[in-house]
Protein backbone atom coordinates (compact mmCIF):
# COMPACT_ATOMS: atom_id res chain seq x y z
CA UNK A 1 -25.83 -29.95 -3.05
CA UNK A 2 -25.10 -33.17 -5.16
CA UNK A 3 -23.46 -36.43 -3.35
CA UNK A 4 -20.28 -37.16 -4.51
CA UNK A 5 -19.83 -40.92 -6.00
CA UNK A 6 -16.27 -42.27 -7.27
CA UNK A 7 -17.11 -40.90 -10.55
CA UNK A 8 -18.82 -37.13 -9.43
CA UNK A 9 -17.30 -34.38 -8.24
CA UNK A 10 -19.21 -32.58 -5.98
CA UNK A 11 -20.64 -28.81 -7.08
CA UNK A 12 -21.83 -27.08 -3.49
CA UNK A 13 -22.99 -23.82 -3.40
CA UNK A 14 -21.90 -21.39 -1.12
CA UNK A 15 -24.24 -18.40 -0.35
CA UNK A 16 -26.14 -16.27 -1.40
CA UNK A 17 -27.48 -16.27 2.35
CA UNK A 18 -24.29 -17.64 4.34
CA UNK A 19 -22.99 -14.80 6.67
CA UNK A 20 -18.97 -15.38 5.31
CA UNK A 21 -19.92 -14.15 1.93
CA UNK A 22 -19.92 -10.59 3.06
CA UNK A 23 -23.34 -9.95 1.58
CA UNK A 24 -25.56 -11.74 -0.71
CA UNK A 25 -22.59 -13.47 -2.71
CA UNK A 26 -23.31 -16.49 -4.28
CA UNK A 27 -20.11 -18.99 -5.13
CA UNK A 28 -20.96 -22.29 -7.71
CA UNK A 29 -18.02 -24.12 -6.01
CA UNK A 30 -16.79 -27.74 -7.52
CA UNK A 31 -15.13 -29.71 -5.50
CA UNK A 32 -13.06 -33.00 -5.44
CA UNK A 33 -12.34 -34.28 -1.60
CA UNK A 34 -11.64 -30.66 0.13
CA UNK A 35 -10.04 -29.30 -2.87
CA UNK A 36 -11.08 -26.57 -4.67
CA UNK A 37 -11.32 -27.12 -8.45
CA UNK A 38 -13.56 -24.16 -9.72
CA UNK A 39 -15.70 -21.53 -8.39
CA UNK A 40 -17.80 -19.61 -10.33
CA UNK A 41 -19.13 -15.79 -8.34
CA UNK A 42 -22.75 -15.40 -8.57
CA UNK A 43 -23.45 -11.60 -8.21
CA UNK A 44 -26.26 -9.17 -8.72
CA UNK A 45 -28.30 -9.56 -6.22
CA UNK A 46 -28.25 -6.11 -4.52
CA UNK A 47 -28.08 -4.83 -8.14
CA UNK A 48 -30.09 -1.38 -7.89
CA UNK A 49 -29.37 0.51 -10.52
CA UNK A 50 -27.71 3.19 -9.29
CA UNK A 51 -25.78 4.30 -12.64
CA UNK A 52 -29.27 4.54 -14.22
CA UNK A 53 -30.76 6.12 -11.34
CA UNK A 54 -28.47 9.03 -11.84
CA UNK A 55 -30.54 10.07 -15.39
CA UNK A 56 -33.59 10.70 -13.71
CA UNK A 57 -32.48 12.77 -10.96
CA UNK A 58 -30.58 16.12 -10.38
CA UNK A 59 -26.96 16.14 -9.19
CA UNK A 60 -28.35 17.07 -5.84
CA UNK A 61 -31.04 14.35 -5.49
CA UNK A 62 -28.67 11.88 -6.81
CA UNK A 63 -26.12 12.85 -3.54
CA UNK A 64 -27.82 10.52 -0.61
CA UNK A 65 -27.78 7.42 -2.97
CA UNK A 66 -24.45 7.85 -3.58
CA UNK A 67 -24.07 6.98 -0.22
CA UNK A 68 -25.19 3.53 -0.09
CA UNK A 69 -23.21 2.24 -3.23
CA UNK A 70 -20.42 1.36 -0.03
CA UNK A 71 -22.19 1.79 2.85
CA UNK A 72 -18.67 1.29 4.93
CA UNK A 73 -17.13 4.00 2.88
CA UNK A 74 -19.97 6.62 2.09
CA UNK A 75 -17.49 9.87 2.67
CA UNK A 76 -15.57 8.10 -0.23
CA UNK A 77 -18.05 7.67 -2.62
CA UNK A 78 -19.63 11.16 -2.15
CA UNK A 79 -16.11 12.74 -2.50
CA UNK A 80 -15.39 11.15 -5.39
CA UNK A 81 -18.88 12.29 -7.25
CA UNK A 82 -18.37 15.88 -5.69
CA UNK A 83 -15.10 15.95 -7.23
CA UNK A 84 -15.99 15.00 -10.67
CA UNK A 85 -19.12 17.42 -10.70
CA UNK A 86 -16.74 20.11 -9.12
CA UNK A 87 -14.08 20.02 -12.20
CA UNK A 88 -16.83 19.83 -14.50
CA UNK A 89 -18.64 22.91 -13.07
CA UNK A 90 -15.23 24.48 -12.15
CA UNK A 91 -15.95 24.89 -9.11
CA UNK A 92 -12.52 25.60 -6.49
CA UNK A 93 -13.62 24.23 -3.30
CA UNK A 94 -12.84 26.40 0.55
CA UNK A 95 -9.17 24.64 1.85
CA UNK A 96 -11.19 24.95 5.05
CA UNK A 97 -13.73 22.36 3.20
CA UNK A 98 -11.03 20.12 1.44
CA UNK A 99 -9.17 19.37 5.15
CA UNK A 100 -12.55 18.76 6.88
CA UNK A 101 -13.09 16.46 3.48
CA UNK A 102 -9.70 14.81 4.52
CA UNK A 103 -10.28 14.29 7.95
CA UNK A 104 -13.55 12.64 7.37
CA UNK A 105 -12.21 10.49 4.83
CA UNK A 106 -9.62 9.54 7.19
CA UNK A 107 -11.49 8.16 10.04
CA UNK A 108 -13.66 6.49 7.77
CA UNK A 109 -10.87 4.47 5.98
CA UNK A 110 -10.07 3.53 10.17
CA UNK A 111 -13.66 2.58 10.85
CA UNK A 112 -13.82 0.67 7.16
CA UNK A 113 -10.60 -0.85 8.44
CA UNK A 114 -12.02 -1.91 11.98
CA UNK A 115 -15.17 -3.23 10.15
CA UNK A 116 -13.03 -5.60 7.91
CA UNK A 117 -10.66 -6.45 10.99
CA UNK A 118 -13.74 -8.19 13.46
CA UNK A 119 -15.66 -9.86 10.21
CA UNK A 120 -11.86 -11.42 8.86
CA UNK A 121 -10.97 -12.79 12.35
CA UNK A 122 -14.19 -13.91 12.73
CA UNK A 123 -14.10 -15.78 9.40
CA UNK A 124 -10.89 -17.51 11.24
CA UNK A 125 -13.25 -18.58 14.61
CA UNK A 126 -12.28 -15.68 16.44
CA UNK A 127 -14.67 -13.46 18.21
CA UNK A 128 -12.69 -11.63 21.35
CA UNK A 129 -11.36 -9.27 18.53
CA UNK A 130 -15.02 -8.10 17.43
CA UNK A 131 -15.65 -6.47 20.88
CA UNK A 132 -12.14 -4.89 20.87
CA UNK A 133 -12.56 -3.41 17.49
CA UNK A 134 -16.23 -1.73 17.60
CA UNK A 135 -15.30 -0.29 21.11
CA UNK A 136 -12.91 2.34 18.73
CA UNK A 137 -15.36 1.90 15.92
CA UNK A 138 -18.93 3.15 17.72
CA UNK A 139 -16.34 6.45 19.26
CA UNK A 140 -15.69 6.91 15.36
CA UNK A 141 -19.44 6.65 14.10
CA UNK A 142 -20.45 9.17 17.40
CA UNK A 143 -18.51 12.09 15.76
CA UNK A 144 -19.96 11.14 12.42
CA UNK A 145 -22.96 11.16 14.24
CA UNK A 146 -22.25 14.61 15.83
CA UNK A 147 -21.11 15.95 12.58
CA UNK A 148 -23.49 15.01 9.91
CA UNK A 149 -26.42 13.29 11.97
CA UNK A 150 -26.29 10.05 11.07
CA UNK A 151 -24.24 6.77 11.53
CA UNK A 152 -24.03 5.10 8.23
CA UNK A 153 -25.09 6.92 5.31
CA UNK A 154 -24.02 11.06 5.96
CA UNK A 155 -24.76 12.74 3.17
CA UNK A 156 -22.43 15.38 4.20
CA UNK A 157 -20.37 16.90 1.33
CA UNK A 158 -21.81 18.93 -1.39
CA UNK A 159 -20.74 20.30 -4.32
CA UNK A 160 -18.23 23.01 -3.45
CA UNK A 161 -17.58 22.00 0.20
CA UNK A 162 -19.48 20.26 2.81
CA UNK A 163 -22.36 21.12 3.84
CA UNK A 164 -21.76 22.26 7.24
CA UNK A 165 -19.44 23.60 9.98
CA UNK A 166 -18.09 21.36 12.27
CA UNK A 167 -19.64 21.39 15.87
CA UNK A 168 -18.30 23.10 19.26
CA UNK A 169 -15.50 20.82 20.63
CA UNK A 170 -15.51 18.40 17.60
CA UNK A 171 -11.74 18.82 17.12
CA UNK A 172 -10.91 18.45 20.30
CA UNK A 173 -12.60 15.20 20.38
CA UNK A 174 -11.29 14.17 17.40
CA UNK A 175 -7.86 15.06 18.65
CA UNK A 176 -8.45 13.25 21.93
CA UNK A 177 -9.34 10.26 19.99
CA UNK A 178 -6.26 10.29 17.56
CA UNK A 179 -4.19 10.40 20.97
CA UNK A 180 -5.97 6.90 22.04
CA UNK A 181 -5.91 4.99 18.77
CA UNK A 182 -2.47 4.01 18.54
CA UNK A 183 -2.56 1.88 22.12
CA UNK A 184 -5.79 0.00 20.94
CA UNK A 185 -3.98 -0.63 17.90
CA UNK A 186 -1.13 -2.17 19.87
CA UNK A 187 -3.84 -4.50 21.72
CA UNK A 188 -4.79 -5.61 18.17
CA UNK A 189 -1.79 -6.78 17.13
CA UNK A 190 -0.73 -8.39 20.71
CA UNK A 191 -4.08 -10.60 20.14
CA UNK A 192 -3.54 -11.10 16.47
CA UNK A 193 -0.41 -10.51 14.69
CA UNK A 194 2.07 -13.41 16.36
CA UNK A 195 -1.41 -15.66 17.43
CA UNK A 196 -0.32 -19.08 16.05
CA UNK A 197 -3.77 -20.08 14.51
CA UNK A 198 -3.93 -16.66 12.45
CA UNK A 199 -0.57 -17.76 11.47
CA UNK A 200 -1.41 -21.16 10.50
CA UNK A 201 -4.55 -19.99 8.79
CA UNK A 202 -3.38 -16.73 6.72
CA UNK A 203 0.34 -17.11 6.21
CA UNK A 204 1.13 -18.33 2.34
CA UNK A 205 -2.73 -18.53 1.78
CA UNK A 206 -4.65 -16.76 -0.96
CA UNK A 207 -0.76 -15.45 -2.48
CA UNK A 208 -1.64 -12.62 -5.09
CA UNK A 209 1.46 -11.85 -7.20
CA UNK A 210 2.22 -8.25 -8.70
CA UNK A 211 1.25 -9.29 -11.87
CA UNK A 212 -2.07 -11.42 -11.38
CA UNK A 213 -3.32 -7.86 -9.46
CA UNK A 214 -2.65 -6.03 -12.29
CA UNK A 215 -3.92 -8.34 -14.93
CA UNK A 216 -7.14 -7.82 -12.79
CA UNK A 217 -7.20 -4.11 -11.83
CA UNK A 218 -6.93 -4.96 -8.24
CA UNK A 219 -6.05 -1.78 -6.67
CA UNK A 220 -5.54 -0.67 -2.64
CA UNK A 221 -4.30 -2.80 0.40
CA UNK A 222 -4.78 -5.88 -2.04
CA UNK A 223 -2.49 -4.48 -4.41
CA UNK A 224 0.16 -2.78 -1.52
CA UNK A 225 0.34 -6.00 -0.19
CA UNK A 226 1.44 -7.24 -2.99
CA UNK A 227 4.66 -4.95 -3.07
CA UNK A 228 3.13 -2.53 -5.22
CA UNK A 229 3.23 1.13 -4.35
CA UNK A 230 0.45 2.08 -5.29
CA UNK A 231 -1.54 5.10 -3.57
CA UNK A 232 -3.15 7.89 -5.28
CA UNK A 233 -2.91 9.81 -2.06
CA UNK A 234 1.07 10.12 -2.99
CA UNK A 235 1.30 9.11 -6.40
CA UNK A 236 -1.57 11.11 -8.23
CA UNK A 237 -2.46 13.68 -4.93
CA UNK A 238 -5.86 15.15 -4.76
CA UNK A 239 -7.43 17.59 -2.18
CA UNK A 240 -4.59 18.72 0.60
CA UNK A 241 -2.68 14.76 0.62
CA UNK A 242 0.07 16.61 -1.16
CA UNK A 243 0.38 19.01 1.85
CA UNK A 244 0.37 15.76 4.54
CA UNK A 245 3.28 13.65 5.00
CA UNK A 246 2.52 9.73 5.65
CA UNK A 247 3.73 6.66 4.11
CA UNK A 248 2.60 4.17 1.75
CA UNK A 249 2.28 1.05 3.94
CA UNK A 250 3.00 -2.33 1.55
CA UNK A 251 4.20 -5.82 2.01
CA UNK A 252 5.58 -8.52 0.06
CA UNK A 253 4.31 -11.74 -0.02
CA UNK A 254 0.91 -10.61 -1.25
CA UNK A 255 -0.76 -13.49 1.02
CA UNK A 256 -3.86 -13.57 3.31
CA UNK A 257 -1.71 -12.19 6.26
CA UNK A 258 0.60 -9.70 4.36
CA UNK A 259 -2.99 -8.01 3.52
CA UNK A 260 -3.58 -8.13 7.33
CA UNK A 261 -0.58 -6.25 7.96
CA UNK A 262 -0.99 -3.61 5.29
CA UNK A 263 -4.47 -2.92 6.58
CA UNK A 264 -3.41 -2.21 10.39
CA UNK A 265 -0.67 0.10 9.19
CA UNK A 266 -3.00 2.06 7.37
CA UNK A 267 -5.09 2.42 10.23
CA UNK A 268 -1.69 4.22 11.98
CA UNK A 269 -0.89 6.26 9.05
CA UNK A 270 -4.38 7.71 8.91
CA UNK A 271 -4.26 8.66 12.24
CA UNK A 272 -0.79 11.00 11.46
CA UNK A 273 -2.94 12.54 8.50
CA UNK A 274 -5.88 13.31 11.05
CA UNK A 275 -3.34 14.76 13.23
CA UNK A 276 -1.92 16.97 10.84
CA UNK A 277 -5.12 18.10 8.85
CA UNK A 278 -6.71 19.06 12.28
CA UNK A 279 -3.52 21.35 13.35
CA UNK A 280 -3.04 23.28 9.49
CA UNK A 281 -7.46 23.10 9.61
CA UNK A 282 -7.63 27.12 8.05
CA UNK A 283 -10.52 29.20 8.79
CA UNK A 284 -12.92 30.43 6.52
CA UNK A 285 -16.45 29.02 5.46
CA UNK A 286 -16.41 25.01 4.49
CA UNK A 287 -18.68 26.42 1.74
CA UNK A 288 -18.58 28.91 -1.42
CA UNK A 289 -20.43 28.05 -4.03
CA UNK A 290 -19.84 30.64 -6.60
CA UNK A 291 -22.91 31.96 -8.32
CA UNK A 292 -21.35 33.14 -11.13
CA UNK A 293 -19.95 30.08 -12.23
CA UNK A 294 -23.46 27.95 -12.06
CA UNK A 295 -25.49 30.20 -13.45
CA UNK A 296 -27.96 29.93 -16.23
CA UNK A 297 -26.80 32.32 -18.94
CA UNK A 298 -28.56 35.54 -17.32
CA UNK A 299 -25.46 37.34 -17.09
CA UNK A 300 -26.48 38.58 -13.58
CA UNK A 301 -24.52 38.87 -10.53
CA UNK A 302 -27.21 37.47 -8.42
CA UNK A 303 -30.11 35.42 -9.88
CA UNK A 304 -32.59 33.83 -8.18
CA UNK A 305 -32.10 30.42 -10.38
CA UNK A 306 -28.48 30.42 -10.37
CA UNK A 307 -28.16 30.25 -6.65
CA UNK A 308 -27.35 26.65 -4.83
CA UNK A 309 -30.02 27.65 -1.93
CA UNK A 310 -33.66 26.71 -1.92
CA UNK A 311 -35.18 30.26 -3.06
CA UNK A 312 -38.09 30.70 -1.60
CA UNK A 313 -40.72 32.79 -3.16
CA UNK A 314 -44.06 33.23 -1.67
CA UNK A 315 -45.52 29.78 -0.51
CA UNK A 316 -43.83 27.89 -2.71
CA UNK A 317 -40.28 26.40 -2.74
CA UNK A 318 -38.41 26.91 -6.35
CA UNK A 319 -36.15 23.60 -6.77
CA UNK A 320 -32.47 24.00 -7.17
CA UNK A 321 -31.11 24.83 -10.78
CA UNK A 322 -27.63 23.46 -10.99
CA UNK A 323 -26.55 23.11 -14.70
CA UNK A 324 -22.67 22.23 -15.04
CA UNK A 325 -21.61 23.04 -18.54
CA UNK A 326 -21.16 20.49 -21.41
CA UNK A 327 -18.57 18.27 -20.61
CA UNK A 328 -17.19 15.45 -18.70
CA UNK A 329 -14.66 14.16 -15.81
CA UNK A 330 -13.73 11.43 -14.26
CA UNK A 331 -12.82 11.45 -10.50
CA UNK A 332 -10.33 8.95 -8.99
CA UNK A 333 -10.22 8.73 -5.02
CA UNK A 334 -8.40 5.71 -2.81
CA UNK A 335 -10.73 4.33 -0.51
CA UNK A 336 -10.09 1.76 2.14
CA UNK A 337 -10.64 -1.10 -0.52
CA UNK A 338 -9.32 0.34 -3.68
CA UNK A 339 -9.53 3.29 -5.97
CA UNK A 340 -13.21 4.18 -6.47
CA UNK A 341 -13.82 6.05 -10.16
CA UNK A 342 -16.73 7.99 -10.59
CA UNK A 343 -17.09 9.32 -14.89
CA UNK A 344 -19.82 11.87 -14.64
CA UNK A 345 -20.67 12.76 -18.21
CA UNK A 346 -23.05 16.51 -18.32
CA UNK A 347 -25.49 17.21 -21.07
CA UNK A 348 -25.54 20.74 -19.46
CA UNK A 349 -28.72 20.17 -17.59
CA UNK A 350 -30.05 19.87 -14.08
CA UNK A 351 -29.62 16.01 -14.82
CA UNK A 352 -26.18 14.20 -15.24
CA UNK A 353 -26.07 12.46 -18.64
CA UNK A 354 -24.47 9.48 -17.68
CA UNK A 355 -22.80 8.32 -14.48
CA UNK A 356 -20.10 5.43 -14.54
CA UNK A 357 -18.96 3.90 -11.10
CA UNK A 358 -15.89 1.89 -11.21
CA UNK A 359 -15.27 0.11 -7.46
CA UNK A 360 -12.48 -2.05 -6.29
CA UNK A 361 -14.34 -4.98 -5.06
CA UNK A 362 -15.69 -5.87 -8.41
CA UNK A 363 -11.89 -6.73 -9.05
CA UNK A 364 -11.79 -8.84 -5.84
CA UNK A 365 -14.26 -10.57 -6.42
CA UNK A 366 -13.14 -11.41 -9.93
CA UNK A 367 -10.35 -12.47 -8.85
CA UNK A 368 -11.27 -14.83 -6.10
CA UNK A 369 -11.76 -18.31 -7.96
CA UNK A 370 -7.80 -18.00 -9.16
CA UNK A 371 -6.71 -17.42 -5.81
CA UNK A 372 -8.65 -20.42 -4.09
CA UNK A 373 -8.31 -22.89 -6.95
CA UNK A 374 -6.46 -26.11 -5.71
CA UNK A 375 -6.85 -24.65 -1.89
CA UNK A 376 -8.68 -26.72 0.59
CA UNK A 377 -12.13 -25.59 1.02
CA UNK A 378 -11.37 -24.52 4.89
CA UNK A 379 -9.07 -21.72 3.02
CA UNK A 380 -12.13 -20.38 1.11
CA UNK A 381 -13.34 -17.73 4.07
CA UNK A 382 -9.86 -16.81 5.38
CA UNK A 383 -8.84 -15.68 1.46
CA UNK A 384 -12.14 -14.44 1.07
CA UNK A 385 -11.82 -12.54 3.93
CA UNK A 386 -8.92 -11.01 3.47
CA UNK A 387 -9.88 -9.15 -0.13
CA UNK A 388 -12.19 -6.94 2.12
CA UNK A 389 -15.39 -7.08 -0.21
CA UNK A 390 -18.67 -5.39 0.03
CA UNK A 391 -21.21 -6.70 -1.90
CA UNK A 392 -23.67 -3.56 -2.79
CA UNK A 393 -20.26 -2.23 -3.89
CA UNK A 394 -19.99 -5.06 -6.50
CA UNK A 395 -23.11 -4.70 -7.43
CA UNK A 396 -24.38 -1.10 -7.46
C-alpha cells in the first residue's frame, strides 16, 4: 500500500487473498479519501486451462472437469456441454432424462442461490443468515449426495441422459423438501428484506442500468434486475422449460438490493418447476444412447466399438469410441449467474477440436470498476457482492 500525501492518491490493493473477493480476485484500487477513483480486476489466477484441456482428452474424459469450471453450478456446466455434444452427434435424449436434468438443475440454481445469499450478507457484517441458509443448503447437497455420490462436483449427466436412475424414495424426498422451502424462505426475508442496515447498505448502491448490462453482456439476475426480461428458460426454451409454467422474476432499479430481490424469487420459482417436473417425471430409462447414430462407419447394428459401454474383451478393457460427426454447436443454458455458452467444435474424432466456454461472471467482473467508481470504498463488498461471482468461473 502507498501513504497518501496532499499530492498522492493512494493505490491499495485489494486481494488476491482477502476472503470478500470471492476467490483469488485481485482489485488495483486508487483511491482519493474513501472514494473510489479506479479499479483495475486482476484475474487469472485459478486459470487452468480447461478450453485447452479439452484437445487432449475424449468427450468422456473431458466430463468430470467440466465440473469444476463453477463448482456452485456443476449440473449447469455439464448440461450445457452434453447439450452441445448431443446436437452435434444427434443424439434425442429419454424425456425421462431431460426432467431428471431439470430437476437437478433446479435445486442447484436454489443451493447456488443460498450460497450467494450467506457470503452477500456476510459481506454486509451479518452472520445469523449463514446458519439459516446452509441448514436448507446441506438437505439440498444430501440428495445430490444420494443421487450422484458426491457433494460438489457430480459428474452425473452423460451424453444422451444421465447416467443413472434415481434412488428408492428420492422423489419423495425431494417432494417433501419442495413442501418446506417456501417457509424458510419467508424466515429469510423477515431477517433481511425490511432490516434497516441491508437497506442502508444495498438500496441505490452499485445501480446497473439496462443499457450499461448490455453494453457488457451481463446476462441473469444481474440483468433481470435491471428490468430486463431476459430468461432463456422462457424466451429461447430448452429441455422440458417449455412444458413448465413459472415466471420471470425482475426488478427495476437494477441496484445492489433489487439484485437481492430477484435472487430470492428465483429461489420460489424454482421450487414450482421442481414441483411440476417431479409430478409429469415419465417413465422409461434416463438413458438411450443409440448405437446407430455413434457408430464408426461399420454399417452394423451392433458393433463392439460403436457402443457407449466399456466392452470388455478378455482381460483387457477396450476404451470408449465416441466419434460425433464433423461439425459444430453451440449450447446456451441459464444458470444461477448468467447464461453459460459452451461452442464445441468436432473434427469427427474421439477428441473435441476445440471447446469455447463463455460464463457470466467474466461480464461481472468486467463490469465492476464502472459500477464502484466515485462510491465510497465501504460500498466496494456490498456491490461486489451482489454480482454473485465465482472466480474459477472467470478464469477457467
Amino acid at each position: 500500500m502507498q501513504t497518501q500525501t496532499p499530492n498522492k492518491k493512494m493505490i491499495i490493493n485489494v486481494g488476491p487473498q482477502h476472503p470478500s473477493t470471492h476467490g483469488v480476485l485481485r482489485l488495483i484500487m486508487t483511491l482519493n479519501g474513501e472514494i473510489i477513483e479506479d479499479t483495475q480486476p486482476v484475474i487469472g489466477y485459478l486459470h487452468r486451462g480447461m478450453e485447452k484441456l479439452a484437445e487432449s482428452r475424449t468427450y468422456h474424459q473431458y466430463l468430470p472437469m467440466v465440473d469444476r469450471i463453477d463448482y456452485l453450478s456443476s449440473f449447469f456446466n455439464l448440461g450445457s456441454f452434453c447439450c452441445a455434444v448431443e446436437s452435434i452427434a444427434d443424439l434425442q435424449v429419454p424425456k425421462r432424462a431431460q426432467y431428471i436434468r431439470v430437476i437437478t438443475m433446479e435445486f442447484n440454481r436454489i443451493a447456488s442461490h443460498l450460497m450467494w445469499l450467506t457470503s452477500f450478507l456476510l459481506d454486509l457484517g451479518a452472520t445469523s443468515p449463514l446458519f439459516y441458509a446452509f441448514r436448507e443448503r446441506e438437505d439440498i447437497v444430501k440428495l445430490f449426495e444420494d443421487l450422484t455420490g458426491a457433494r460438489m462436483m457430480y459428474n452425473y449427466y452423460c451424453f444422451g441422459g444421465v447416467k443413472k436412475e434415481l434412488p428408492t424414495g428420492w422423489v419423495r424426498r425431494a417432494l417433501d423438501l419442495c413442501k418446506s422451502m417456501p417457509k424458510y424462505f419467508d424466515e429469510y426475508e423477515a431477517i433481511i428484506t425490511k432490516n434497516p442496515i441491508v437497506l442502508n447498505r444495498t438500496k441505490g448502491i452499485g445501480i446497473l442500468t439496462p443499457e450499461m448490462a448490455l453494453d457488457y453482456g451481463i446476462t441473469g439476475p444481474n440483468l433481470r434486475a435491471s428490468g430486463m426480461e431476459l430468461d432463456l428458460r422462457k424466451t429461447d426454451p430448452y429441455s422440458v422449460y417449455n412444458e413448465l409454467d413459472f415466471k420471470v422474476c425482475t426488478a427495476e432499479n437494477g441496484d445492489s438490493y433489487d439484485r437481492y430481490i430477484v435472487r430470492i424469487a428465483e429461489m420460489r420459482e424454482s421450487i414450482k418447476i421442481i414441483e411440476q417436473a417431479l409430478a409429469k417425471l415419465p417413465g422409461g430409462s434416463p438413458s438411450k444412447m443409440q448405437v446407430k447414430r455413434l457408430n464408426c462407419g461399420c454399417d452394423k447394428d451392433e458393433c463392439r466399438v460403436c457402443g457407449i459401454d466399456t466392452k470388455l474383451t478378455g482381460k483387457k478393457i477396450n476404451p470408449i469410441v465416441f466419434k460425433p460427426p464433423v461439425g459444430e454447436a453451440i449450447s446456451m443454458i441459464e444458470s444461477p449467474r448468467g447464461i453459460t455458452t459452451c461452442h464445441v467444435i468436432s473434427d469427427g474424432t474421439t477428441k473435441p477440436y476445440r471447446v469455447k466456454w463463455r460464463t457470466p461472471s467474466f461480464s461481472s467482473v468486467q463490469i465492476l470498476p464502472e459500477l464502484i467508481k466515485g462510491k465510497m470504498y465501504a460500498d466496494l463488498m456490498p456491490i461486489f457482492g451482489s454480482l454473485d461471482v465465482v472466480l474459477p468461473e472467470v478464469d477457467r
